[in-house]
N, C-alpha and C. Protein backbone atom coordinates (compact mmCIF):
# COMPACT_ATOMS: atom_id res chain seq x y z
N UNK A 1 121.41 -85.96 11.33
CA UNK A 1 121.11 -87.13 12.13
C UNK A 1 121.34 -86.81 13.60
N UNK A 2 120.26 -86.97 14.45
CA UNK A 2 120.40 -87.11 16.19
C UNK A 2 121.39 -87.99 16.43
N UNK A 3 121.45 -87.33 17.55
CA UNK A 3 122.58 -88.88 18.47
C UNK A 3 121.16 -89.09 19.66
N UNK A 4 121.64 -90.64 20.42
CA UNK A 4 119.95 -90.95 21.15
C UNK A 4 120.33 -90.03 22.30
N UNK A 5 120.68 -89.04 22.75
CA UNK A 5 120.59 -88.52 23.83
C UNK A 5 120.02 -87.03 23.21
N UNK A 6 119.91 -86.84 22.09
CA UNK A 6 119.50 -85.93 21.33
C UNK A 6 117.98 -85.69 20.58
N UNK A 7 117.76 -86.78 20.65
CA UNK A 7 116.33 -87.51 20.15
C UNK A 7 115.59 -87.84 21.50
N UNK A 8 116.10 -87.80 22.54
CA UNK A 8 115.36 -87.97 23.85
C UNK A 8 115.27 -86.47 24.66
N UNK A 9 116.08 -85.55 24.63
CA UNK A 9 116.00 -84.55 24.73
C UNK A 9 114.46 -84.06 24.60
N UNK A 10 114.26 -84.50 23.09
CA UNK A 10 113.01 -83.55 22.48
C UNK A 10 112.02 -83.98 22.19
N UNK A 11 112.05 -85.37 22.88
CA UNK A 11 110.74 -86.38 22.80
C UNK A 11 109.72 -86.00 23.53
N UNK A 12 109.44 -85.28 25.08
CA UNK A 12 108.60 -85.07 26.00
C UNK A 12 108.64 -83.46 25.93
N UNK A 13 106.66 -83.96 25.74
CA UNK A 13 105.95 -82.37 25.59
C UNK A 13 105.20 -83.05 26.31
N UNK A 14 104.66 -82.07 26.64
CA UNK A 14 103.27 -81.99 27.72
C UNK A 14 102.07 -81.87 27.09
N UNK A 15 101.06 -82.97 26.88
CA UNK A 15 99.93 -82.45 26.35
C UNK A 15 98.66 -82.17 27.12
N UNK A 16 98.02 -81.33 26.49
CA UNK A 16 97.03 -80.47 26.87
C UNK A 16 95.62 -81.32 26.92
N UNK A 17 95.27 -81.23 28.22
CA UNK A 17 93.45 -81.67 27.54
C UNK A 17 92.64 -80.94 27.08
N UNK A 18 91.76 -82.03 26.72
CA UNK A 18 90.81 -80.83 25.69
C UNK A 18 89.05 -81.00 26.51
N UNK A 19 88.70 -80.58 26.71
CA UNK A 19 87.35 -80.19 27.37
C UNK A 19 86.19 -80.36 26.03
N UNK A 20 85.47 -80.88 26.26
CA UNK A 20 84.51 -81.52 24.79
C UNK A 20 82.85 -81.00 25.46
N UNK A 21 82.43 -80.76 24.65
CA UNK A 21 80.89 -80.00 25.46
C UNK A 21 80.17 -81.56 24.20
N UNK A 22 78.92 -81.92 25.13
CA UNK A 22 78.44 -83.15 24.66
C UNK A 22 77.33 -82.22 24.48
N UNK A 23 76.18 -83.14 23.53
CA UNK A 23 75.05 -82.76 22.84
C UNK A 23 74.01 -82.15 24.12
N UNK A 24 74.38 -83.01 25.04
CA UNK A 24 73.00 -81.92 26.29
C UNK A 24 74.15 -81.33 27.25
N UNK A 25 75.11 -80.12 26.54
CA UNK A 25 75.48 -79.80 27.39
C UNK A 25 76.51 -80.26 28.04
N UNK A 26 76.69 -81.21 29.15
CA UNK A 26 77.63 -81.48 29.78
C UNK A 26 79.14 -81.37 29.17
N UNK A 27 79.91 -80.95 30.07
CA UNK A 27 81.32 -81.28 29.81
C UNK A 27 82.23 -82.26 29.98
N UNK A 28 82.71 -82.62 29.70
CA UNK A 28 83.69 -84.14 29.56
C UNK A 28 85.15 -83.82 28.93
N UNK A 29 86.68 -84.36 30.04
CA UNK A 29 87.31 -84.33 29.94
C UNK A 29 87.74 -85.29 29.21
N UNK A 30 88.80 -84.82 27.79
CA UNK A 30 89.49 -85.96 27.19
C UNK A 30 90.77 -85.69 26.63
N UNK A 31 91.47 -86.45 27.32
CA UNK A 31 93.03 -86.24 26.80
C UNK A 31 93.39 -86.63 25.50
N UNK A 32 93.85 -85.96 24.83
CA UNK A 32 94.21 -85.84 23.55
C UNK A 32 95.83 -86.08 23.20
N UNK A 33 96.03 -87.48 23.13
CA UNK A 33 97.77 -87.73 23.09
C UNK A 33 97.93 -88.30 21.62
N UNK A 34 98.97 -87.20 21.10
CA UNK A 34 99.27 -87.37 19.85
C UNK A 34 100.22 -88.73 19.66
N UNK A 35 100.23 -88.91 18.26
CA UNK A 35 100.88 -90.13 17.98
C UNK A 35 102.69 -89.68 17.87
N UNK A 36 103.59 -90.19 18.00
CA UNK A 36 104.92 -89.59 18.14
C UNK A 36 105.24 -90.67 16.49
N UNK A 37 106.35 -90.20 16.28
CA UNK A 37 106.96 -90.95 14.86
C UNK A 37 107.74 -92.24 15.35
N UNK A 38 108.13 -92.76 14.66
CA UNK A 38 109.09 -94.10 14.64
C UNK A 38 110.15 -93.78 14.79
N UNK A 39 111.44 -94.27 15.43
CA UNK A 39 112.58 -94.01 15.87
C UNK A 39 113.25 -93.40 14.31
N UNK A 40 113.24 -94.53 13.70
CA UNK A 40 113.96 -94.44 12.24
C UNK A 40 113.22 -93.01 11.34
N UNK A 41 111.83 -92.66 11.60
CA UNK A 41 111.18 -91.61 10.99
C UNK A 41 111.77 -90.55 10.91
N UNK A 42 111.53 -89.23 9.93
CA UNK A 42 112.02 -88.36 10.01
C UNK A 42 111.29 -87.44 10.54
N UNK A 43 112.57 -86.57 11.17
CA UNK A 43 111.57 -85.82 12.06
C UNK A 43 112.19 -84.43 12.16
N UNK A 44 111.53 -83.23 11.96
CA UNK A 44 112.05 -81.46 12.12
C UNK A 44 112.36 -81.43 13.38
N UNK A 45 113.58 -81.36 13.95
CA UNK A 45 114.35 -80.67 15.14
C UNK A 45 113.68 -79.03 15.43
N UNK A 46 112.54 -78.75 14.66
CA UNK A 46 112.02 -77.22 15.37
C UNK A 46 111.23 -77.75 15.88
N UNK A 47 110.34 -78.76 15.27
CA UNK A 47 108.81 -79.32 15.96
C UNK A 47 109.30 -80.12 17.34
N UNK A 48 108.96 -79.97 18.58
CA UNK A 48 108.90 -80.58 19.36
C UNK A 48 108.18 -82.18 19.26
N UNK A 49 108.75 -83.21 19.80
CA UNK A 49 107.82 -84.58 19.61
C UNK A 49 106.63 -84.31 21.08
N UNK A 50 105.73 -85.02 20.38
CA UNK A 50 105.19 -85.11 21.89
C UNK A 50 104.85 -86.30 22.26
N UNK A 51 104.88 -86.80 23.82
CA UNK A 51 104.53 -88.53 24.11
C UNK A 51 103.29 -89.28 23.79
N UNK A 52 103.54 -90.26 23.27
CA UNK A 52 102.46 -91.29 22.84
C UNK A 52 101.75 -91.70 24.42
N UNK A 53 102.21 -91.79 25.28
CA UNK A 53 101.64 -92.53 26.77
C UNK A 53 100.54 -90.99 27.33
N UNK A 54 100.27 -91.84 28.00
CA UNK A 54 99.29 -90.96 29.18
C UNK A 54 99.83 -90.64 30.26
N UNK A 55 99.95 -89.78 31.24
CA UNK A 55 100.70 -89.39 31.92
C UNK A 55 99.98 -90.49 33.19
N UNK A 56 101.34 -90.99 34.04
CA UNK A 56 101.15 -91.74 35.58
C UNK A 56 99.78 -91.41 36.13
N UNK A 57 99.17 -90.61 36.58
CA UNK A 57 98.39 -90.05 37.39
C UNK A 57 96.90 -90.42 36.67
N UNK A 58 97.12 -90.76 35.15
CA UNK A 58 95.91 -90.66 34.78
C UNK A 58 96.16 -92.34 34.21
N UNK A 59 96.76 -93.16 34.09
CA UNK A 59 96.68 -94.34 33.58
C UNK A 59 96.59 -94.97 35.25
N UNK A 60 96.96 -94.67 36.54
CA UNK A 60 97.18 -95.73 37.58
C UNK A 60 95.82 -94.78 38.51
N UNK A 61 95.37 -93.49 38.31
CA UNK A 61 94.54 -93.01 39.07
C UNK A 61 92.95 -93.35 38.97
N UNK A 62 92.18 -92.74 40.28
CA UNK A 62 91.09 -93.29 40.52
C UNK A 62 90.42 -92.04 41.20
N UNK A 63 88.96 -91.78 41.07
CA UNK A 63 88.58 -90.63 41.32
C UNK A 63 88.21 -91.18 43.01
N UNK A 64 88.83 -90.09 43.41
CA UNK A 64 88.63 -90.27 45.09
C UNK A 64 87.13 -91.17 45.66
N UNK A 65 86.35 -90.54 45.23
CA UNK A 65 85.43 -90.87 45.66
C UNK A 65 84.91 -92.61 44.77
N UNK A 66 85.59 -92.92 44.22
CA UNK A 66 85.20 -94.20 43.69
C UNK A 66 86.42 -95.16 44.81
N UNK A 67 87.07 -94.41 44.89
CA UNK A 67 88.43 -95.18 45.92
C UNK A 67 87.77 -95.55 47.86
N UNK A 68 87.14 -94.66 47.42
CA UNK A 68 86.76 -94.40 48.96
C UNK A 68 85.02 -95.51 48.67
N UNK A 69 84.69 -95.45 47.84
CA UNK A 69 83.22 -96.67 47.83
C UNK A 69 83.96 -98.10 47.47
N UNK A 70 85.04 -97.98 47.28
CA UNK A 70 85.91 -99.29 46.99
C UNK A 70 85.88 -100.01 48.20
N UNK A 71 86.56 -99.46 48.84
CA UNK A 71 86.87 -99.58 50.20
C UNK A 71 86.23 -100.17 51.06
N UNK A 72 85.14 -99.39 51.46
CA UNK A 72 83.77 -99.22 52.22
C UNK A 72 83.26 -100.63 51.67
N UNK A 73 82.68 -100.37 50.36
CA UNK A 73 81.84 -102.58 49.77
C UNK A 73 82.87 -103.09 49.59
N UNK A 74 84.29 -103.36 49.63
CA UNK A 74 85.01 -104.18 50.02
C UNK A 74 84.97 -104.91 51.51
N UNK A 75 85.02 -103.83 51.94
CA UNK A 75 85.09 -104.39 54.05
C UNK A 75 84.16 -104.79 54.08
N UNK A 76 82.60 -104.20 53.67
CA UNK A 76 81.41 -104.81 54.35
C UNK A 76 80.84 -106.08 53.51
N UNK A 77 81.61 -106.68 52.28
CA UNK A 77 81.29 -107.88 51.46
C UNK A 77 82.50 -108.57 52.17
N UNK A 78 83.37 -108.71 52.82
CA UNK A 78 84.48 -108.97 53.46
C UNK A 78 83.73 -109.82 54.50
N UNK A 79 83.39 -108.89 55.59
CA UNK A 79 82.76 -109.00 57.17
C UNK A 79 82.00 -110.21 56.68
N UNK A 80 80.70 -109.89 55.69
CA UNK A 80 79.70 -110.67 55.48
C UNK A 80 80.23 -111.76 54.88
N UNK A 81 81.23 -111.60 54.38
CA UNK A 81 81.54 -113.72 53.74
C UNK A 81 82.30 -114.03 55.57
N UNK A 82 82.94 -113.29 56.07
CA UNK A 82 83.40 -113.69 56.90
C UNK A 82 82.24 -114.74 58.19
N UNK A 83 81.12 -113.62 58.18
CA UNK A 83 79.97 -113.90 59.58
C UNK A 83 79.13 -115.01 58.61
N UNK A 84 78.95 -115.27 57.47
CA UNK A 84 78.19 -115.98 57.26
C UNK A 84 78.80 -116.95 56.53
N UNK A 85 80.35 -117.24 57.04
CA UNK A 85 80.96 -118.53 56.33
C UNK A 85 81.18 -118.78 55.04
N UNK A 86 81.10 -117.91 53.85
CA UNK A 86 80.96 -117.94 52.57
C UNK A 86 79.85 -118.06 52.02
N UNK A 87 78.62 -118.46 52.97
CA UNK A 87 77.26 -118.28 52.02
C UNK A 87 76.83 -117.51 51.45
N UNK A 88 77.32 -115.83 51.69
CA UNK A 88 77.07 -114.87 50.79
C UNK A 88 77.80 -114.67 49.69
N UNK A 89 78.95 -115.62 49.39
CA UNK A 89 79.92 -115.36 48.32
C UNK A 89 79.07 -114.90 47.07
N UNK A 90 77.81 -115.74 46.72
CA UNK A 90 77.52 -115.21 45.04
C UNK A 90 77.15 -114.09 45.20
N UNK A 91 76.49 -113.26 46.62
CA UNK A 91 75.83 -112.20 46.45
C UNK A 91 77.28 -111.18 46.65
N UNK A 92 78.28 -112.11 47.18
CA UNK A 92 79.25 -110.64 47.20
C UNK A 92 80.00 -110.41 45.02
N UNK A 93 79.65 -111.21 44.61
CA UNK A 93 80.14 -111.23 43.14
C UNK A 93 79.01 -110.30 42.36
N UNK A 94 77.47 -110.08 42.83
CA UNK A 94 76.80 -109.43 42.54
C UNK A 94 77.10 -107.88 42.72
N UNK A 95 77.11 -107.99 43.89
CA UNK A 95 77.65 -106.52 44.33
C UNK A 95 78.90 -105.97 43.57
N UNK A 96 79.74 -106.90 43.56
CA UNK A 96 81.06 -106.30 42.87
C UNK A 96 80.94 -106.61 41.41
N UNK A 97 80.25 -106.95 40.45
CA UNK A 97 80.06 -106.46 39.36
C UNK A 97 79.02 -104.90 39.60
N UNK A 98 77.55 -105.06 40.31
CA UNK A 98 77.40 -103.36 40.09
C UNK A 98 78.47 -101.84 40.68
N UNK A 99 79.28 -102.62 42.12
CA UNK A 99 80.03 -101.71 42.20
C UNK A 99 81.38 -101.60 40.93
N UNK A 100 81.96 -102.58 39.66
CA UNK A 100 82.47 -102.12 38.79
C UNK A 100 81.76 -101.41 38.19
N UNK A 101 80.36 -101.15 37.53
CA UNK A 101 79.50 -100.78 37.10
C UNK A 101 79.71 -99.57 37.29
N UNK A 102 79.61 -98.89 38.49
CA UNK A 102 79.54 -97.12 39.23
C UNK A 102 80.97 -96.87 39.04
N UNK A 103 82.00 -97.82 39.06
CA UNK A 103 83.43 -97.06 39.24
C UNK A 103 83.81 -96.85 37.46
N UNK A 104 82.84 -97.54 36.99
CA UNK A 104 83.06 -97.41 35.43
C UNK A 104 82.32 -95.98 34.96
N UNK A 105 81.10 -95.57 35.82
CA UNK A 105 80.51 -94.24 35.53
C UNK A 105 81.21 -93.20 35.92
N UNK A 106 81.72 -93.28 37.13
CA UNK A 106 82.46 -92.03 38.22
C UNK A 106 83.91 -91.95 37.04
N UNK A 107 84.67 -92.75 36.92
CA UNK A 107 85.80 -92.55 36.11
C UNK A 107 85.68 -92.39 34.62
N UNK A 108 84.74 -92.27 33.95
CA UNK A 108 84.35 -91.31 32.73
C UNK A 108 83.50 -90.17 32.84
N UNK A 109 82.80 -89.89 34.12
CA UNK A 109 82.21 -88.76 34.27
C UNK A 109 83.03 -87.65 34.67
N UNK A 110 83.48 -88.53 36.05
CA UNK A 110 84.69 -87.16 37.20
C UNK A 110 85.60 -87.30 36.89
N UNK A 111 86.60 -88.57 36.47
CA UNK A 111 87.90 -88.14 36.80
C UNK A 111 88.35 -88.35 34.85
N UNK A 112 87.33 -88.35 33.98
CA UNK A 112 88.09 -87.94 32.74
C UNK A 112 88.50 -88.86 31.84
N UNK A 113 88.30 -90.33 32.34
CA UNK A 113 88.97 -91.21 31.90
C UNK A 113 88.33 -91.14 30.09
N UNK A 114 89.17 -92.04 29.60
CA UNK A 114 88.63 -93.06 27.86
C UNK A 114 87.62 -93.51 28.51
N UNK A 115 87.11 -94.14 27.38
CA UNK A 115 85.87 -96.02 27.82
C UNK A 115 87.01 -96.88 28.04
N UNK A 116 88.07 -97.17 27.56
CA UNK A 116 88.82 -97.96 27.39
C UNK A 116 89.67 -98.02 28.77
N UNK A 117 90.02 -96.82 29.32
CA UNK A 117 90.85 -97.26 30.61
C UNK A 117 89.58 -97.37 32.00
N UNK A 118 88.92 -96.53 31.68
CA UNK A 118 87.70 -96.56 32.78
C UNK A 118 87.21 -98.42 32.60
N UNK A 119 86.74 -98.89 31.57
CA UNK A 119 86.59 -100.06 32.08
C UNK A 119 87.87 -101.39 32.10
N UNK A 120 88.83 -100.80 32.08
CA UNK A 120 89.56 -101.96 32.87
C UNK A 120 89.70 -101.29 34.40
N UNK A 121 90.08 -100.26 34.42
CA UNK A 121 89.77 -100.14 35.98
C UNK A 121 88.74 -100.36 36.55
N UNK A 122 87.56 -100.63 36.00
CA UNK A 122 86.36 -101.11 36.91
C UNK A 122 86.25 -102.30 36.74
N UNK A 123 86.88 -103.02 35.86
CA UNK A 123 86.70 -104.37 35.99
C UNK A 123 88.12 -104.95 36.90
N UNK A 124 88.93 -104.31 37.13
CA UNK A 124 90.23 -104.64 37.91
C UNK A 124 89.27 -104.55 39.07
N UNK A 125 89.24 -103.45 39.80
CA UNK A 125 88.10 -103.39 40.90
C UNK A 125 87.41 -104.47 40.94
N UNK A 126 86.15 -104.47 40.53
CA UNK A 126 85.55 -105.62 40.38
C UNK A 126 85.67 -106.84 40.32
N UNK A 127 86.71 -107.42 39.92
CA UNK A 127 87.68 -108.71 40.05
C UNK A 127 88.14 -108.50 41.53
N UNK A 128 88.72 -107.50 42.30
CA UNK A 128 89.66 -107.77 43.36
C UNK A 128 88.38 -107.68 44.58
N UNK A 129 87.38 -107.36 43.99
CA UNK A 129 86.01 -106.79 45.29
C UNK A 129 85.42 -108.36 45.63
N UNK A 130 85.03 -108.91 44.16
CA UNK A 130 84.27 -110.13 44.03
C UNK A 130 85.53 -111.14 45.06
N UNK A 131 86.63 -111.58 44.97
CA UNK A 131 87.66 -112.42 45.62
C UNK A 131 87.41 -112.29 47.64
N UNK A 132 86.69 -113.38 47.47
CA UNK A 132 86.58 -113.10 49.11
C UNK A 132 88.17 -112.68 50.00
N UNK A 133 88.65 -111.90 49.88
CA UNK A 133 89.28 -111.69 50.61
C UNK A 133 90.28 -109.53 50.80
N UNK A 134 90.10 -109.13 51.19
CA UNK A 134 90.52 -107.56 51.31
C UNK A 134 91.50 -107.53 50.59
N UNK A 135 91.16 -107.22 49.39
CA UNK A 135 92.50 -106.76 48.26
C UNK A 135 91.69 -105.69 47.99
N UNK A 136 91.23 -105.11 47.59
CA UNK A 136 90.69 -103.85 46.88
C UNK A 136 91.12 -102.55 47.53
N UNK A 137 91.38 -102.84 48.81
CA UNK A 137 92.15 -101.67 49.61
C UNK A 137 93.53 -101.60 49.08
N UNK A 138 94.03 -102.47 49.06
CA UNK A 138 95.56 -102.52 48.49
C UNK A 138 95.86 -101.75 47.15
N UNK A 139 94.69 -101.52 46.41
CA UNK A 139 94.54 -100.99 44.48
C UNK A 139 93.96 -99.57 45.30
N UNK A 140 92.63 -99.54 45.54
CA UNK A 140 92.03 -98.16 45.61
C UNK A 140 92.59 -96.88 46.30
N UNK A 141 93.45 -97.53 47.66
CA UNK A 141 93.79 -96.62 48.49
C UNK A 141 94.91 -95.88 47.42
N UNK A 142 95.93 -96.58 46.95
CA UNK A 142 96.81 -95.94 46.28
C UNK A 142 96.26 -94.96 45.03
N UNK A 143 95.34 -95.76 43.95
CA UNK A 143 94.94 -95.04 43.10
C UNK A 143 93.89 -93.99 43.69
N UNK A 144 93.47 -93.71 44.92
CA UNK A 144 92.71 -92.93 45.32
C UNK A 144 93.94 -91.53 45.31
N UNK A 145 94.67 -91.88 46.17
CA UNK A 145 95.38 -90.72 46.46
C UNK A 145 96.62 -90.11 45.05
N UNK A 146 96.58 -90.90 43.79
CA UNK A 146 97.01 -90.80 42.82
C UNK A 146 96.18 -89.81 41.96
N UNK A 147 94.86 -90.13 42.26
CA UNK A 147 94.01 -89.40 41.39
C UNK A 147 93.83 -88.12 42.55
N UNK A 148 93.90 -87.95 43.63
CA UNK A 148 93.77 -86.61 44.56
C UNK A 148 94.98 -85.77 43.53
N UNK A 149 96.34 -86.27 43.64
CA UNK A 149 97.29 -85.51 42.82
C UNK A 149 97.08 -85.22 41.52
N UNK A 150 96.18 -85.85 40.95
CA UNK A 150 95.55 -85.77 39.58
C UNK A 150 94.69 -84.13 39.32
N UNK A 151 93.91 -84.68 40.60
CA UNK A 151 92.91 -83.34 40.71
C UNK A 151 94.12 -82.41 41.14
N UNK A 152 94.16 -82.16 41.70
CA UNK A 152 95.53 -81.10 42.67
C UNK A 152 95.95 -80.40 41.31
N UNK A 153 96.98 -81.33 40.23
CA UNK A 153 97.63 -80.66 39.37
C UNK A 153 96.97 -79.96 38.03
N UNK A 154 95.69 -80.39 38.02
CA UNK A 154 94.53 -79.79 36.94
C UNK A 154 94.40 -78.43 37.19
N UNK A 155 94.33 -78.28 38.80
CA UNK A 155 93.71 -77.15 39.37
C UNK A 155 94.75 -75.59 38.90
């Protein structure tokens, strides 16, 4: 029997991604995180556990360049509810559903994501773009430079 400082010891492995070649070719990154056992489970002290979570960088990150178009149709759907008093509001909700749309392509193409985390991050986006008011800088800038360290540590 472990003691819990013994069972935490040997809980964190590092897992590996796995690179998947799709039917035409292309390559596509997908992290492959094994399932860990139940506290009470039994478990071989040779086998290393490895973590059930996704590592920081890839659950809060954002591929630069989707951070940086965040930004950019944020300010200029911003300006425009601003100069035209809110009359463009429905067209700025248009825009920010197709810009979730592209940040939902760029983050399963470039930066690797699931379907599953890529579209809540494009719909988080997309929720904070559509809200007349500059929040989307506040999410992108950070997850921009989260996912730069993302790329950085792949390399």
């Amino acid at each position: 029997m472990h003691t819990e400082s013994e069972v935490n010891a040997e809980e964190v492995t590092p897992v590996q991604p796995v690179v998947s070649h799709a039917a035409n070719g292309d390559r596509a990154l997908q992290l492959d995180y094994a399932t860990a056992e139940p506290r009470g489970g039994t478990h071989d002290p040779a086998q290393p556990r490895r973590s059930t979570s996704p590592p920081l960088t890839q659950m809060f990150g954002l591929d630069i360049r989707a951070a940086i178009l965040t930004v950019i149709v944020d300010l200029m759907i911003f300006s425009g509810d601003i100069a035209s008093l809110g009359i463009l509001v429905p067209s700025a909700v248009a825009v920010a559903t197709a810009l979730a749309y592209i940040v939902y392509k760029i983050q399963l193409r470039w930066y690797g994501d699931d379907q599953e985390s890529a579209f809540i991050k494009a719909m988080i986006i997309g929720l904070l773009t559509a809200i007349p008011v500059p929040l989307s800088p506040f999410l992108a800038v950070p997850g921009g430079i989260v996912g730069i360290v993302n790329a950085v540590k792949r390399r």
